[in-house]
Protein backbone atom coordinates (compact mmCIF):
# COMPACT_ATOMS: atom_id res chain seq x y z
CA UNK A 1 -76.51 50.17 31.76
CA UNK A 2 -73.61 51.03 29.52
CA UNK A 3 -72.45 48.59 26.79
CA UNK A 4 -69.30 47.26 28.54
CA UNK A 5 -71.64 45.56 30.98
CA UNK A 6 -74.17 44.77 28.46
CA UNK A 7 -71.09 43.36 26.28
CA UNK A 8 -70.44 41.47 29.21
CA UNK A 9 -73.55 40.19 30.23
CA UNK A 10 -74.51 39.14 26.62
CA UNK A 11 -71.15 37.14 26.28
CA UNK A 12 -71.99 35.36 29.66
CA UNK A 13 -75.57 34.05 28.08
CA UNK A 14 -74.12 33.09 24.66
CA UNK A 15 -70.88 31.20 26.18
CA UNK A 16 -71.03 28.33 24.06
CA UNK A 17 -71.54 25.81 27.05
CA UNK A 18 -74.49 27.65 28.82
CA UNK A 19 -75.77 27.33 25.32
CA UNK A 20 -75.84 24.34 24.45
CA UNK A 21 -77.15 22.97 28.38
CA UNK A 22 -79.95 25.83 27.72
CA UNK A 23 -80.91 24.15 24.50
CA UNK A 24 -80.76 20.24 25.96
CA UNK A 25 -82.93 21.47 28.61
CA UNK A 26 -85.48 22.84 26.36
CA UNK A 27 -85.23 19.27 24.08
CA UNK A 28 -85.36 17.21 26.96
CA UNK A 29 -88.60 19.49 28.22
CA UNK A 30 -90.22 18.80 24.11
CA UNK A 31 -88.57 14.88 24.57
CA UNK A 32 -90.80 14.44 27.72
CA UNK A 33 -94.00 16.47 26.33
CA UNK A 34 -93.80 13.72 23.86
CA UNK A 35 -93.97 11.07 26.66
CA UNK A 36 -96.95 12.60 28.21
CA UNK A 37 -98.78 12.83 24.73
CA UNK A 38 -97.65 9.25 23.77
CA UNK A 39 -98.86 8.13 27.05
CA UNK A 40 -102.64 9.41 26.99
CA UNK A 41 -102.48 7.80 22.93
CA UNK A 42 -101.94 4.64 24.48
CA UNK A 43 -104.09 4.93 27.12
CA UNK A 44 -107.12 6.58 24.58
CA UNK A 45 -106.77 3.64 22.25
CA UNK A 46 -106.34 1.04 24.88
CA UNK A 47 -109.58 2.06 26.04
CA UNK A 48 -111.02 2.20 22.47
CA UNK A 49 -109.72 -1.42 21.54
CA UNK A 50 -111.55 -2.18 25.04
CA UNK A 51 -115.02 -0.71 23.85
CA UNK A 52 -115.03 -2.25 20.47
CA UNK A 53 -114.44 -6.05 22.35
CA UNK A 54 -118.27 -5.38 23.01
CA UNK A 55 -119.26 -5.28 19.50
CA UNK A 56 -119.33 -7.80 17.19
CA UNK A 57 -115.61 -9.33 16.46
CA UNK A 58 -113.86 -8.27 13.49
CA UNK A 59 -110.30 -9.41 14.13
CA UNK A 60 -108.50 -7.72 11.73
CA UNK A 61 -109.38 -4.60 13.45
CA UNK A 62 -108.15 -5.52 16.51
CA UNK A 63 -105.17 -6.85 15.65
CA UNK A 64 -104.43 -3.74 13.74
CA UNK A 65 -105.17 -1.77 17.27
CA UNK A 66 -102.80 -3.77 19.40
CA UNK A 67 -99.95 -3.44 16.90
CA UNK A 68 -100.70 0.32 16.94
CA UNK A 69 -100.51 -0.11 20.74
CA UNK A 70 -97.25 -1.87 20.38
CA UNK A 71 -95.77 1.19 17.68
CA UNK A 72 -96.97 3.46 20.53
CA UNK A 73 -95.00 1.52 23.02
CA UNK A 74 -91.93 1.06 20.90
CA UNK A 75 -91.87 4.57 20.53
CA UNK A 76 -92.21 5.16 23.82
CA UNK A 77 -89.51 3.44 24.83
CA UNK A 78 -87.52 4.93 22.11
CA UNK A 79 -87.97 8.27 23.65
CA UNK A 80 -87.27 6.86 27.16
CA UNK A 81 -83.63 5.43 25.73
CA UNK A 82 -82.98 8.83 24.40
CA UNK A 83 -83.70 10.51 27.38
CA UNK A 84 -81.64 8.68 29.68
CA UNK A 85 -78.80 7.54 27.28
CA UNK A 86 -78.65 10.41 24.85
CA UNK A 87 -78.80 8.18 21.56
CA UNK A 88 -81.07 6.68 19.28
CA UNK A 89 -81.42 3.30 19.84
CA UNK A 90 -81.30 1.51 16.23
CA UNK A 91 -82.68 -1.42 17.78
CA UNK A 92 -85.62 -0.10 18.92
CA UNK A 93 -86.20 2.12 15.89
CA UNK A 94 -85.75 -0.79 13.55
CA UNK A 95 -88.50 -2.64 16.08
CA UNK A 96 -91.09 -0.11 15.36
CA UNK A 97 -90.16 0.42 11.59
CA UNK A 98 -91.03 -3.64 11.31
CA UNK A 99 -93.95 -3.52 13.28
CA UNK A 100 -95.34 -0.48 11.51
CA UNK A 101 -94.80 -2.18 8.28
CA UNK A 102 -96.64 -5.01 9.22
CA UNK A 103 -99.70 -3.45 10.77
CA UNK A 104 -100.14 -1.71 7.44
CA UNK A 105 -100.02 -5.15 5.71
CA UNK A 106 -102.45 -6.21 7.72
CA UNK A 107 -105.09 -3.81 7.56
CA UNK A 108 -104.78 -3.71 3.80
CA UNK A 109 -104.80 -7.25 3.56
CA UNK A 110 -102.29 -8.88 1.93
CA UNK A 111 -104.67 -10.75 -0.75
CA UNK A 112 -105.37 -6.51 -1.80
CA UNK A 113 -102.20 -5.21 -1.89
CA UNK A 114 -100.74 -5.21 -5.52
CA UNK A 115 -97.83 -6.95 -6.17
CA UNK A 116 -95.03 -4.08 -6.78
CA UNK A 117 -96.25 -2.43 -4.06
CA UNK A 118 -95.77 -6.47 -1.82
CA UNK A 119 -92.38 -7.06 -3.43
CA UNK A 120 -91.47 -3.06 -2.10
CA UNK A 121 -92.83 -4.57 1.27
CA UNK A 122 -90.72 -7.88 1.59
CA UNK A 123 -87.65 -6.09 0.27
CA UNK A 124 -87.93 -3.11 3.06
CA UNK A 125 -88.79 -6.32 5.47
CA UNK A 126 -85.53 -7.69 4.61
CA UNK A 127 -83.46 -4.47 4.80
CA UNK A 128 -84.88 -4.12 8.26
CA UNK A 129 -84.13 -7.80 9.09
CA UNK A 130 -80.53 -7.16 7.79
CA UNK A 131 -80.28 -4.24 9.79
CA UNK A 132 -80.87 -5.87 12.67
CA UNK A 133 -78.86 -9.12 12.23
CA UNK A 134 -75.90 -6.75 11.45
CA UNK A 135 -76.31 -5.12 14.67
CA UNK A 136 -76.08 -8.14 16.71
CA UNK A 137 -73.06 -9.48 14.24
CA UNK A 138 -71.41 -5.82 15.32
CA UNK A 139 -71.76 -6.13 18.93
CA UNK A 140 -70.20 -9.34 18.84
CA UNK A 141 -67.13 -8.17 16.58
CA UNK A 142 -66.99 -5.42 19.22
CA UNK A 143 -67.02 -7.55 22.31
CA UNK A 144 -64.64 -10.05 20.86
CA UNK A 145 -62.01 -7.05 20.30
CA UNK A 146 -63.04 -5.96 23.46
CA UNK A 147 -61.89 -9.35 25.17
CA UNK A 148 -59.13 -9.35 22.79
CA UNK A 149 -57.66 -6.39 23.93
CA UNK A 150 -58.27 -6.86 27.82
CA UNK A 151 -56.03 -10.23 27.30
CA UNK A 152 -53.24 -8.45 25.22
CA UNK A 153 -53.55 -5.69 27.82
CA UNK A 154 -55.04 -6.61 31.07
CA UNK A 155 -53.82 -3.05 33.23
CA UNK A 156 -55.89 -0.90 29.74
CA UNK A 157 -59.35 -0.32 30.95
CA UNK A 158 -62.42 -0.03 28.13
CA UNK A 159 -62.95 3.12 28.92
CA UNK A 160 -59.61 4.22 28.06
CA UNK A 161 -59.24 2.78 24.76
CA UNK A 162 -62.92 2.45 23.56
CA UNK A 163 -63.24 0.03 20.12
């Protein structure tokens, strides 16, 4: 093979498009892997949680597995909006950041926590709370432009003129 065609060849497999679809494949094929693994978690600890129903109750422990359940869920579904919307959902994110926090909280127990370390809680409770009440005052901003500007400009699709 001489190097013209090797030249050639090389600039066919690093043509920045091929590229970049090569390396989305490859994420999407880790971004699934995940799904799998996340999948047999839940499934593992679901069937723990079951198992430990036939000892004697400590609910704290429980309710500390089903929240991790939920995170696991959460997460899963966080990978599942990624995959077929190519985005982070903030939403969802925020979900498992607040549910997270709160399973900690309540397998430490809130009488045992100290009290910078519960005041560094509640104040990363309400930046997560703000987070998500902004979001929700955004999307309404955005669909009262939205319905602003299909009034001022009925013919203008969305998709031409996105807010």
């Amino acid at each position: 093979m001489n190097t013209k065609s090797l030249f050639s060849v090389l600039q066919y497999w690093l043509e920045p498009k091929k590229v970049v679809r090569n390396l989305e494949v490859f994420q999407d094929f880790i971004i699934v892997s995940l799904c799998v693994g996340l999948f047999c978690v839940m499934l593992i600890r679901l069937g723990e949680m079951y198992l430990s129903l036939l000892k004697p109750l400590n609910f704290q422990i429980i309710t500390s597995d089903i929240l991790f359940i939920l995170i696991l869920v959460e997460l899963f579904r966080l990978l599942i909006i990624y995959l077929k919307e190519r985005r982070i959902s903030v939403g969802a994110a925020v979900e498992v950041s607040l549910v997270s926090t709160l399973r900690e909280v309540i397998l430490q127990g809130v009488l045992d926590i100290p009290i910078n370390h519960l005041l560094g809680v509640c104040a990363f409770l309400g930046v997560l709370g703000g987070l998500l009440f902004l979001r929700v005052w955004m999307f309404q901003r955005f669909d009262a432009i939205r319905q602003a500007r299909t009034e001022e400009f009925p013919i203008l699709s969305i998709e031409q003129y996105p807010f």
